[in-house]
C-alpha atoms as a PDB file:
ATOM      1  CA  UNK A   1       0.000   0.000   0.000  1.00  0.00           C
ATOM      2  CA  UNK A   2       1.858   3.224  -1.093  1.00  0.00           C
ATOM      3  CA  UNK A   3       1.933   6.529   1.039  1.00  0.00           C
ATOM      4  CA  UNK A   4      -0.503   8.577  -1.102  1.00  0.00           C
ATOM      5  CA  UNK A   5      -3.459   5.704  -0.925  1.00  0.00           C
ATOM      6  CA  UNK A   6      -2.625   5.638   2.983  1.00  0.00           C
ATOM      7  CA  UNK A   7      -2.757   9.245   3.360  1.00  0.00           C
ATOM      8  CA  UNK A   8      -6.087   9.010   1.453  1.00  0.00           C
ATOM      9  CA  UNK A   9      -7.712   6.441   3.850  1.00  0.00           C
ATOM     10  CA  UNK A  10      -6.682   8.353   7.058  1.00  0.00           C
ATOM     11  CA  UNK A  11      -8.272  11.804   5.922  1.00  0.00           C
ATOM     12  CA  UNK A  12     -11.493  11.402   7.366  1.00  0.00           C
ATOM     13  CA  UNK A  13     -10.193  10.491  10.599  1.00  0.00           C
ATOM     14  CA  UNK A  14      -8.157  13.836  10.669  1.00  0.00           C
ATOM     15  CA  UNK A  15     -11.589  15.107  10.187  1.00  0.00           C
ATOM     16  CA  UNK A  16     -13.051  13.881  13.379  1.00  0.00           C
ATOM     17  CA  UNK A  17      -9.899  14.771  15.423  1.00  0.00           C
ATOM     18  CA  UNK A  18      -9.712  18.488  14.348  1.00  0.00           C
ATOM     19  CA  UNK A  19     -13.418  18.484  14.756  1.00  0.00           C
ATOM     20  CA  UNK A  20     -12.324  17.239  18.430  1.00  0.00           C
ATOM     21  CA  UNK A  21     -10.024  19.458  18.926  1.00  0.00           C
ATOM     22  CA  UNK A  22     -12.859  22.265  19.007  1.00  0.00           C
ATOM     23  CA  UNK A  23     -12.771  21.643  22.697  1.00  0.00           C
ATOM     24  CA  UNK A  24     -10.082  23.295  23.626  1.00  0.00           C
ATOM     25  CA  UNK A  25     -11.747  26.571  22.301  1.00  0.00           C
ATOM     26  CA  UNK A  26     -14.929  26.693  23.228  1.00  0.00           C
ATOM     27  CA  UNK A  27     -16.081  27.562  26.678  1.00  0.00           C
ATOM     28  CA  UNK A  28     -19.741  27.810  26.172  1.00  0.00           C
ATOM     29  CA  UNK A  29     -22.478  26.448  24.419  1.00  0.00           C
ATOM     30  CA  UNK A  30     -21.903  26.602  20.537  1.00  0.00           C
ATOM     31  CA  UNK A  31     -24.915  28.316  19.225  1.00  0.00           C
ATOM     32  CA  UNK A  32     -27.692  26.749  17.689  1.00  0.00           C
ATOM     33  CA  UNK A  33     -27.935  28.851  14.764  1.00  0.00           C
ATOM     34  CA  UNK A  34     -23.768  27.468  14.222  1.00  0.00           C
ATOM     35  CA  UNK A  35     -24.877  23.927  14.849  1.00  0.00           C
ATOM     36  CA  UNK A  36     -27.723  24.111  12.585  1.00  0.00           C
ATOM     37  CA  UNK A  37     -25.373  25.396   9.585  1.00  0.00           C
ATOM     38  CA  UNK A  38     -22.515  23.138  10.189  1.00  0.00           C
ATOM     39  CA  UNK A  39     -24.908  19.956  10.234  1.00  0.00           C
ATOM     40  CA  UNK A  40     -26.665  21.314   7.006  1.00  0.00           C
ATOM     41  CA  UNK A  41     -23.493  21.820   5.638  1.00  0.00           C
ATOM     42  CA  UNK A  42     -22.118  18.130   6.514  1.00  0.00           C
ATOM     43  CA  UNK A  43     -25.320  17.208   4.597  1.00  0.00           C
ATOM     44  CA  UNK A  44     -24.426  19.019   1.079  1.00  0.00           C
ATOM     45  CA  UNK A  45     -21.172  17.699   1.530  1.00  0.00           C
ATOM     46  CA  UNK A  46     -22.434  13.985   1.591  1.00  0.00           C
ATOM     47  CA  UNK A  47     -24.993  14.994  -1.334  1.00  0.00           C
ATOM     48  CA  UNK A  48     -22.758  15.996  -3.894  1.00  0.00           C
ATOM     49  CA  UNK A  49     -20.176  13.223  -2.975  1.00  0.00           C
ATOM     50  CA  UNK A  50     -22.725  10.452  -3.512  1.00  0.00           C
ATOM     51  CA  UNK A  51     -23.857  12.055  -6.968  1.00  0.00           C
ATOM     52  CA  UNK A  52     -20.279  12.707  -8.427  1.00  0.00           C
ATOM     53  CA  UNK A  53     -18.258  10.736  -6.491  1.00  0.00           C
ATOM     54  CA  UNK A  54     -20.461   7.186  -5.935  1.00  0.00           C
ATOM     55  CA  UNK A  55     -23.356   6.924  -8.002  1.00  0.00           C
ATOM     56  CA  UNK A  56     -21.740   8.463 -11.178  1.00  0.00           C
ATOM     57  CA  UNK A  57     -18.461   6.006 -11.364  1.00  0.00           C
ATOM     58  CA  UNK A  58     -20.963   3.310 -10.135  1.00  0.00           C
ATOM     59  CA  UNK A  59     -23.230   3.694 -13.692  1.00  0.00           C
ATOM     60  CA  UNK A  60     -20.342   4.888 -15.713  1.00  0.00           C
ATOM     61  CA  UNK A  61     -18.651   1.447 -14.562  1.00  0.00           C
ATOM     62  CA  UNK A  62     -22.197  -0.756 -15.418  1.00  0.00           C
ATOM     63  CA  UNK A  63     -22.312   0.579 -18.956  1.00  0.00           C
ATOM     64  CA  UNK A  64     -21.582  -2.634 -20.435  1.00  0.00           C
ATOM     65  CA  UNK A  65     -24.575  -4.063 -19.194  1.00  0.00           C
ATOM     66  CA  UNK A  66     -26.691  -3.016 -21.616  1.00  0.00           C
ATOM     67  CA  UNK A  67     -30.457  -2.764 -20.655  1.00  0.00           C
ATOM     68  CA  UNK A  68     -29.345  -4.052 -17.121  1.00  0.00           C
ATOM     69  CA  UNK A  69     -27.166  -0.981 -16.561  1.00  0.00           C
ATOM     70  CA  UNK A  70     -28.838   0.216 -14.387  1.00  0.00           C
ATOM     71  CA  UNK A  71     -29.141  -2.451 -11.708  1.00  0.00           C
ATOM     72  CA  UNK A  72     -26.028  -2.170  -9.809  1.00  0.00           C
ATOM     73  CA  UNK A  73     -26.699   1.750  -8.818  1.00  0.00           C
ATOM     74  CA  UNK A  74     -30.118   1.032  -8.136  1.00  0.00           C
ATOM     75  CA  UNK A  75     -29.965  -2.113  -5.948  1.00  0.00           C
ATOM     76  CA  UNK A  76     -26.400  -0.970  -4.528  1.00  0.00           C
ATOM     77  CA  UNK A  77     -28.249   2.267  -3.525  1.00  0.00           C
ATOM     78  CA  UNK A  78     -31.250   0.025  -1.874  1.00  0.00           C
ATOM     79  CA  UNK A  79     -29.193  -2.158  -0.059  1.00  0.00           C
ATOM     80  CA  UNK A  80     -27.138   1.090   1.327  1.00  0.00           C
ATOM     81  CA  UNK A  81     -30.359   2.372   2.808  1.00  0.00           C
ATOM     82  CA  UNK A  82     -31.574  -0.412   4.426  1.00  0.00           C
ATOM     83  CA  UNK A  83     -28.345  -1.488   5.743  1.00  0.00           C
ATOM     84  CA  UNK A  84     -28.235   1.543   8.012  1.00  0.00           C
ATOM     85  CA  UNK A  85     -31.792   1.476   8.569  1.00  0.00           C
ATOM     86  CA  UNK A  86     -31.296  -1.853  10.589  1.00  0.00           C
ATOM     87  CA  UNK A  87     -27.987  -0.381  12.017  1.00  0.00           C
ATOM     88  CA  UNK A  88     -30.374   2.747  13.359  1.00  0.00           C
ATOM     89  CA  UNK A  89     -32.955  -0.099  14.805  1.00  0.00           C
ATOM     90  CA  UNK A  90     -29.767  -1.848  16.841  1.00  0.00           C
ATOM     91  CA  UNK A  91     -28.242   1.695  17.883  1.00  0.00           C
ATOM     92  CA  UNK A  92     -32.151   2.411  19.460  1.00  0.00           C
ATOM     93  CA  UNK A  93     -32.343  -0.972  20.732  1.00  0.00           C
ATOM     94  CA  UNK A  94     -28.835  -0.542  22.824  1.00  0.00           C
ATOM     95  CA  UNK A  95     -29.684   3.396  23.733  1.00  0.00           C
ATOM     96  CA  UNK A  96     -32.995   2.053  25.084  1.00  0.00           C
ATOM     97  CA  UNK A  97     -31.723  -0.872  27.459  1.00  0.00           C
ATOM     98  CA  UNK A  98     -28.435   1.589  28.070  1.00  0.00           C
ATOM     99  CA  UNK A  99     -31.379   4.297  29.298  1.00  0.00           C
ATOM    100  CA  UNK A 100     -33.121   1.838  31.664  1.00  0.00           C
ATOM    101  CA  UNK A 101     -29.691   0.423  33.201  1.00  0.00           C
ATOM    102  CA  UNK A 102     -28.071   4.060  32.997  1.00  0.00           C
ATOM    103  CA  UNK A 103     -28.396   7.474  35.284  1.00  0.00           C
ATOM    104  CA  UNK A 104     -28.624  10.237  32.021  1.00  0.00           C
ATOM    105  CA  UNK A 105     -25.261  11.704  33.008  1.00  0.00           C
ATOM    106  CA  UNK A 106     -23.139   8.388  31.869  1.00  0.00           C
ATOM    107  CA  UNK A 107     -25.704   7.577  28.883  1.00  0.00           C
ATOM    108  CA  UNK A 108     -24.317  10.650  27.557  1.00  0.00           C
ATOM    109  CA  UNK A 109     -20.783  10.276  27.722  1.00  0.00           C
ATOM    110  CA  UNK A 110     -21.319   6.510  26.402  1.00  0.00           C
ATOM    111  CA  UNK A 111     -24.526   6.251  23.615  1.00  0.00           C
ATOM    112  CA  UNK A 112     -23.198   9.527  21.824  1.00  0.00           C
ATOM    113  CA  UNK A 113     -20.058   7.804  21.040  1.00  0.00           C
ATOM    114  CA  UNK A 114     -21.379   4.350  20.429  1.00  0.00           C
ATOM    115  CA  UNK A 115     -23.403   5.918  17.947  1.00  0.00           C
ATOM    116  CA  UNK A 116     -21.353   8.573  16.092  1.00  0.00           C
ATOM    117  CA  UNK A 117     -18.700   5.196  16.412  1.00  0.00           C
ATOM    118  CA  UNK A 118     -20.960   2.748  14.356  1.00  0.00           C
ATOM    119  CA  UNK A 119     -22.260   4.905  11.876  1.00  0.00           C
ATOM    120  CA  UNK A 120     -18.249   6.003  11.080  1.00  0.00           C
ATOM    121  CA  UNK A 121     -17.988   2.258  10.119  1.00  0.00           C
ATOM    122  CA  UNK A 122     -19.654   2.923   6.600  1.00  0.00           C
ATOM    123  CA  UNK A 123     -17.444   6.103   5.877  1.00  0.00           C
ATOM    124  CA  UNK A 124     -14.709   4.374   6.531  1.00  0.00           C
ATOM    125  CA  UNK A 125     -16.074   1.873   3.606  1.00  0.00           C
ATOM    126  CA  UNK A 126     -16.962   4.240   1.493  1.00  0.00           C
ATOM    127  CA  UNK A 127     -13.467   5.618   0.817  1.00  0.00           C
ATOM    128  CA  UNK A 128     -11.979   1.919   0.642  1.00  0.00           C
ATOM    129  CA  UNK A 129     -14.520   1.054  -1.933  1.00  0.00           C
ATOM    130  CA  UNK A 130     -13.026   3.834  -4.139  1.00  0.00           C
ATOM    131  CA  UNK A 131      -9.395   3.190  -3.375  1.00  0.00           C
ATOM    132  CA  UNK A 132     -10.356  -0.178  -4.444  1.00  0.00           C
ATOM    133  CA  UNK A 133     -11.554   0.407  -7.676  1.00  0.00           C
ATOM    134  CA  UNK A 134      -8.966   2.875  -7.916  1.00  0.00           C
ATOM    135  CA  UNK A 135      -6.425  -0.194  -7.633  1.00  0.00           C
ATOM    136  CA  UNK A 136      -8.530  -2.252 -10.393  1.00  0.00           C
ATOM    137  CA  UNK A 137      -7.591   0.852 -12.409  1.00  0.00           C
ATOM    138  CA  UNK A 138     -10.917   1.245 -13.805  1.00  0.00           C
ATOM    139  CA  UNK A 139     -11.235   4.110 -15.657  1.00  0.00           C
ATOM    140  CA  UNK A 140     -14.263   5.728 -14.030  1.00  0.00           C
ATOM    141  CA  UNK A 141     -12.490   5.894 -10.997  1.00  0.00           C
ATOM    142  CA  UNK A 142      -9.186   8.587 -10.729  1.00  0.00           C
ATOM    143  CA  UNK A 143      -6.756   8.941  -7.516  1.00  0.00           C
ATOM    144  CA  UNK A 144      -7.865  12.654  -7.382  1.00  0.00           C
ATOM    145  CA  UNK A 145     -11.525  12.055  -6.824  1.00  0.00           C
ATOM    146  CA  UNK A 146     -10.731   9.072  -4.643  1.00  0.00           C
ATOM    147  CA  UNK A 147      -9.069  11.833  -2.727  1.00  0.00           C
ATOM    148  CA  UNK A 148     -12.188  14.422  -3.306  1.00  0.00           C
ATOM    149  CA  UNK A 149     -14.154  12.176  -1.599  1.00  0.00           C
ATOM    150  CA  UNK A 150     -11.557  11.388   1.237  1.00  0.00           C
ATOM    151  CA  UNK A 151     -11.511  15.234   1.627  1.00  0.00           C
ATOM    152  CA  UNK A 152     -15.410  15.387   1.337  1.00  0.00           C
ATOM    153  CA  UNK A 153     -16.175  12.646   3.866  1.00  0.00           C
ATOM    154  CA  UNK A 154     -13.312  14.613   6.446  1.00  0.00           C
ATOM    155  CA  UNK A 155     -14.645  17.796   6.238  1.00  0.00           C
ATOM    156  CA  UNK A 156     -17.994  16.773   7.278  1.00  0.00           C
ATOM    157  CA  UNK A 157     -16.635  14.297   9.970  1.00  0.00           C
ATOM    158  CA  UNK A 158     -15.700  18.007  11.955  1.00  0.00           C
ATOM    159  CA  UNK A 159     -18.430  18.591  12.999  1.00  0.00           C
ATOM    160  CA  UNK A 160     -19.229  15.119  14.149  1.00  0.00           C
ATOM    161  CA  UNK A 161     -15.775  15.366  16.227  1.00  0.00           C
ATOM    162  CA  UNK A 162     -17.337  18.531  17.991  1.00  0.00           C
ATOM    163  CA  UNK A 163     -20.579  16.848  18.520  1.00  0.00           C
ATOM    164  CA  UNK A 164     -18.945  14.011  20.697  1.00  0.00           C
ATOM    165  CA  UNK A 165     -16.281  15.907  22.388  1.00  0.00           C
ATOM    166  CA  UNK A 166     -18.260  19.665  23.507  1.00  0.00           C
ATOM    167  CA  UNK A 167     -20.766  18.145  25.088  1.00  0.00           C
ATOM    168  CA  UNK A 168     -18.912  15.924  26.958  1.00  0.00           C
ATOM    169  CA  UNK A 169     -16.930  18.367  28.287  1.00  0.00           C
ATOM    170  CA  UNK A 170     -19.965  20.239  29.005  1.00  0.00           C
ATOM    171  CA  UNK A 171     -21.688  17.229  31.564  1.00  0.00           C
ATOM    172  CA  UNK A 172     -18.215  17.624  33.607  1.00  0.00           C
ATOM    173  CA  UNK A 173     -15.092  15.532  31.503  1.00  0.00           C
ATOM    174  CA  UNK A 174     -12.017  16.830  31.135  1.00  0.00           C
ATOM    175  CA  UNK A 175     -10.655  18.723  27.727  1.00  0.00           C
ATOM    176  CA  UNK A 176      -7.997  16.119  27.042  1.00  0.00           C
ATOM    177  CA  UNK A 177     -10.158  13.206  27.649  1.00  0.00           C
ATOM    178  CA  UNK A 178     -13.365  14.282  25.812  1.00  0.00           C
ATOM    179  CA  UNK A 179     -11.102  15.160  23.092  1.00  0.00           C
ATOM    180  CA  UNK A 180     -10.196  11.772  23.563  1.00  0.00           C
ATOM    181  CA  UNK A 181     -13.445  10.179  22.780  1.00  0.00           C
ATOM    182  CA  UNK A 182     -14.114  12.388  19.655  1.00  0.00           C
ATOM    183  CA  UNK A 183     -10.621  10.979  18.640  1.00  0.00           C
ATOM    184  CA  UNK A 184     -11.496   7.183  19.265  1.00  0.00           C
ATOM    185  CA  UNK A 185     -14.668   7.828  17.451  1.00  0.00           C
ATOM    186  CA  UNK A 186     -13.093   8.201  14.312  1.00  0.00           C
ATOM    187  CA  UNK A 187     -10.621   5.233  14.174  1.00  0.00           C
ATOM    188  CA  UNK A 188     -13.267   2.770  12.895  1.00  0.00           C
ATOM    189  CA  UNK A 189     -12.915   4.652   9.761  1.00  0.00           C
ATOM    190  CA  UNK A 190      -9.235   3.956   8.651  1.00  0.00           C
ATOM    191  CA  UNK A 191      -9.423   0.494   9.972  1.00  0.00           C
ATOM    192  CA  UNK A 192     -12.587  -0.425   7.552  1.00  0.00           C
ATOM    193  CA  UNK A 193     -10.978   1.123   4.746  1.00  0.00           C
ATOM    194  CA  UNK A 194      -8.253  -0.600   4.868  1.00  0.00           C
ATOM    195  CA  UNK A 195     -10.091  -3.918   5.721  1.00  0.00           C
ATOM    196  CA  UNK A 196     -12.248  -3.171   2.478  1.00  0.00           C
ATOM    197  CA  UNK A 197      -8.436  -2.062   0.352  1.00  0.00           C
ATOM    198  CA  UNK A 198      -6.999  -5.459   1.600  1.00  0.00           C
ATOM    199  CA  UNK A 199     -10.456  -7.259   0.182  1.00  0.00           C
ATOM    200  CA  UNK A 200     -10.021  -5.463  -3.084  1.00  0.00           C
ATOM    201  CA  UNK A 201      -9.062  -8.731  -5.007  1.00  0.00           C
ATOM    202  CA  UNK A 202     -12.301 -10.531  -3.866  1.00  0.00           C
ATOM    203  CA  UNK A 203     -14.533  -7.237  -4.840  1.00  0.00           C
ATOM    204  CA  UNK A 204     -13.420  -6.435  -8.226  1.00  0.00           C
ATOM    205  CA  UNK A 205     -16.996  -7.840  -9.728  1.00  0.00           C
ATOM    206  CA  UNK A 206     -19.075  -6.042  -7.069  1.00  0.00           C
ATOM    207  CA  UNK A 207     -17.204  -2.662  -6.732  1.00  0.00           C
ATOM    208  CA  UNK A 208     -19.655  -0.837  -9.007  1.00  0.00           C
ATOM    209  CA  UNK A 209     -22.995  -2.078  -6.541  1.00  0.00           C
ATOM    210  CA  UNK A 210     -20.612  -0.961  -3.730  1.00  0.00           C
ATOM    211  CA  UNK A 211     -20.075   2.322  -4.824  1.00  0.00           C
ATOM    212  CA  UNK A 212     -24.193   2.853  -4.963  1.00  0.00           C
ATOM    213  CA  UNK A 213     -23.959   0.662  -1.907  1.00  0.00           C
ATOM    214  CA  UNK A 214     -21.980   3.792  -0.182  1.00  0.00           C
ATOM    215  CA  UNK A 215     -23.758   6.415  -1.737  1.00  0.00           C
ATOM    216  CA  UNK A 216     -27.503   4.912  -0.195  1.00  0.00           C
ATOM    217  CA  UNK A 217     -25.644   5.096   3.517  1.00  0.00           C
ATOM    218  CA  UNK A 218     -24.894   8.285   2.761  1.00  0.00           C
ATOM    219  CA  UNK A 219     -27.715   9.665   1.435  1.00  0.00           C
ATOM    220  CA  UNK A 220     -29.370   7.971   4.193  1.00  0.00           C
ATOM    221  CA  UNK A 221     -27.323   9.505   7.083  1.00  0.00           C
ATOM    222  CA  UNK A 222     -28.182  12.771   5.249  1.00  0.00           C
ATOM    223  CA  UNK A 223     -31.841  12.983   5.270  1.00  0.00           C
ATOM    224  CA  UNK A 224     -32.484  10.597   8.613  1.00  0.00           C
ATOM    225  CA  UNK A 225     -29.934  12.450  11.069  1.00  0.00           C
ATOM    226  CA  UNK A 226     -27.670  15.652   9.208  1.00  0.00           C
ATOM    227  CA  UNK A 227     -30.841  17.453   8.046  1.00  0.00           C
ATOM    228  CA  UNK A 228     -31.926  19.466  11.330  1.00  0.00           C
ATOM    229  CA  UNK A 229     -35.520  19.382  11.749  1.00  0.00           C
ATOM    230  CA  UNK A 230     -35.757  22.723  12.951  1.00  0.00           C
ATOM    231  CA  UNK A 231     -35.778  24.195   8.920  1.00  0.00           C
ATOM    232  CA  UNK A 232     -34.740  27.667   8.350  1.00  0.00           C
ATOM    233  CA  UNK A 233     -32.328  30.141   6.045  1.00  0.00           C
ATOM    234  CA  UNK A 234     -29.241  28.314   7.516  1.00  0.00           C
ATOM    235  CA  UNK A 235     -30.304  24.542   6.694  1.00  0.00           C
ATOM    236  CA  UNK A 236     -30.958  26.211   3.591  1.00  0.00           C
ATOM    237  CA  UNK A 237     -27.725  28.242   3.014  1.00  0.00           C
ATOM    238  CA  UNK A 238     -25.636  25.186   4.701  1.00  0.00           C
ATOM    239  CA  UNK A 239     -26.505  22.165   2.663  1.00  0.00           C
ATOM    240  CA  UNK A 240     -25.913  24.331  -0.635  1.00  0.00           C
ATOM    241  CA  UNK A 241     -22.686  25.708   0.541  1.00  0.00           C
ATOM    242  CA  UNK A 242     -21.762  22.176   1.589  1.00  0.00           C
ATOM    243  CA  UNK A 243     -22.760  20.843  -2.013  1.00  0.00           C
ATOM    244  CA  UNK A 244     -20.715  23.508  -3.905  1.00  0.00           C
ATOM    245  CA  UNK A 245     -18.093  22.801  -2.073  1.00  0.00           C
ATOM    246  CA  UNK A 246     -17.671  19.534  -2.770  1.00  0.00           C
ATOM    247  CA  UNK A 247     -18.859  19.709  -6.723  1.00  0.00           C
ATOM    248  CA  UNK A 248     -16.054  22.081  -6.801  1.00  0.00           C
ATOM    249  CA  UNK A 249     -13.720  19.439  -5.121  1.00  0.00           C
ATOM    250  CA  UNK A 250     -15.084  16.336  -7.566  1.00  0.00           C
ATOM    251  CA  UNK A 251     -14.840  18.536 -10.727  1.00  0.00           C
ATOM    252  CA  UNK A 252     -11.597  20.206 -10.113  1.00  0.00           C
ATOM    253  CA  UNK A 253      -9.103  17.531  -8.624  1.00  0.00           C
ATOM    254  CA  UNK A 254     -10.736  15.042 -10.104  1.00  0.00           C
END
């Protein structure tokens, strides 16, 4: 595994840990106005990467299918949806017997990162599916939007970070060790991409339903938990900031 491809899979998880490190700074409450734009934003980001980075290659790739062509981004994208679906029906299941066995305090500091934790298992997927095909050498897949996606999937892991880390530190833990739990957080993500890279051999003939595959967890992520419900100018102005952003990432590195 050369430098570049390893620098690619540990992106994201520079995210979370400079999302983390947000900590350190803030003494009060982050506003909700702030929160409400960065999630949004997170949200356009995810978008745009599952459009040009995911579903695109993935139907590019199935063009020699013919009339079938159209099956791998399609049932790729179904199977990403409901594989998080079931993964939110666990994550309940756990915060529910966790709430009953639990004083609120400690459920805190434990479900926020068991959650945030799990659902960084997928990311971490996502950008070893397109190193993978990036190793088949397939040519709707390039190193630069492999990295355009690694970028994407960072930048909206910041937030994230923050969202374990500040309000920890708000029920009462320490700087350094709440930082320390937004950190941990993110280290799923490395390891399953490189589980997925290592597996690239044995996924060559399912890389374009994997691609889709990512693109329905991330869609799904985007509408079921990124999208505040509270709407307003800011979801608005986020999740289109977020979406140029990362268009303008896909199109010009890649």
């Amino acid at each position: 595994m050369n430098i570049q491809i390893m620098i690619g899979l540990l992106i994201p998880f520079l995210g979370t840990s400079l999302g983390s490190l947000m900590v350190f700074f803030i003494k009060d409450k982050i506003s909700e106005k702030f929160q409400v734009f960065l999630m949004s934003f997170a949200s356009g980001i995810m978008i745009a990467a599952s459009v040009f980075s995911l579903l695109i290659p993935a139907i590019e790739m199935s063009a020699g299918m013919g009339k079938l062509s159209f099956l791998p981004a399609i049932l790729g994208f179904i199977l990403g949806n409901i594989f998080l679906f079931f993964l939110d029906k666990i994550i309940s299941f756990i915060d529910q017997r966790k709430l009953n066995e639990q004083s609120n305090t400690l459920r805190e500091k434990s479900m926020l990162f068991f959650s945030v934790t799990l659902h960084n298992i997928p990311e971490g997927m996502i950008v070893g599916i397109m190193f993978s095909a990036l190793l088949v050498q397939d040519i709707s897949v390039t190193f630069t939007a492999a990295m355009a996606l690694s970028i994407g999937i960072a930048i909206q892991n910041i937030p994230e970070g923050s969202i374990i880390s500040i309000p920890l530190k708000l029920n009462g833990m320490s700087q350094f060790k709440a930082f320390l739990y937004g950190v941990l957080s993110g280290v799923v993500e490395p390891i399953g991409a490189i589980i997925t890279l290592l597996l690239t051999s044995y996924i060559i003939p399912f890389i374009p339903y994997m691609l889709s595959f990512a693109a329905g967890t991330m869609m799904y992520v985007v509408f079921d938990e990124l999208v505040p419900e509270q709407k307003s100018r800011c979801t608005t102005l986020g999740a289109l900031s977020g979406f140029v952003v990362m268009m303008f990432l896909d199109i010009v590195l890649g």
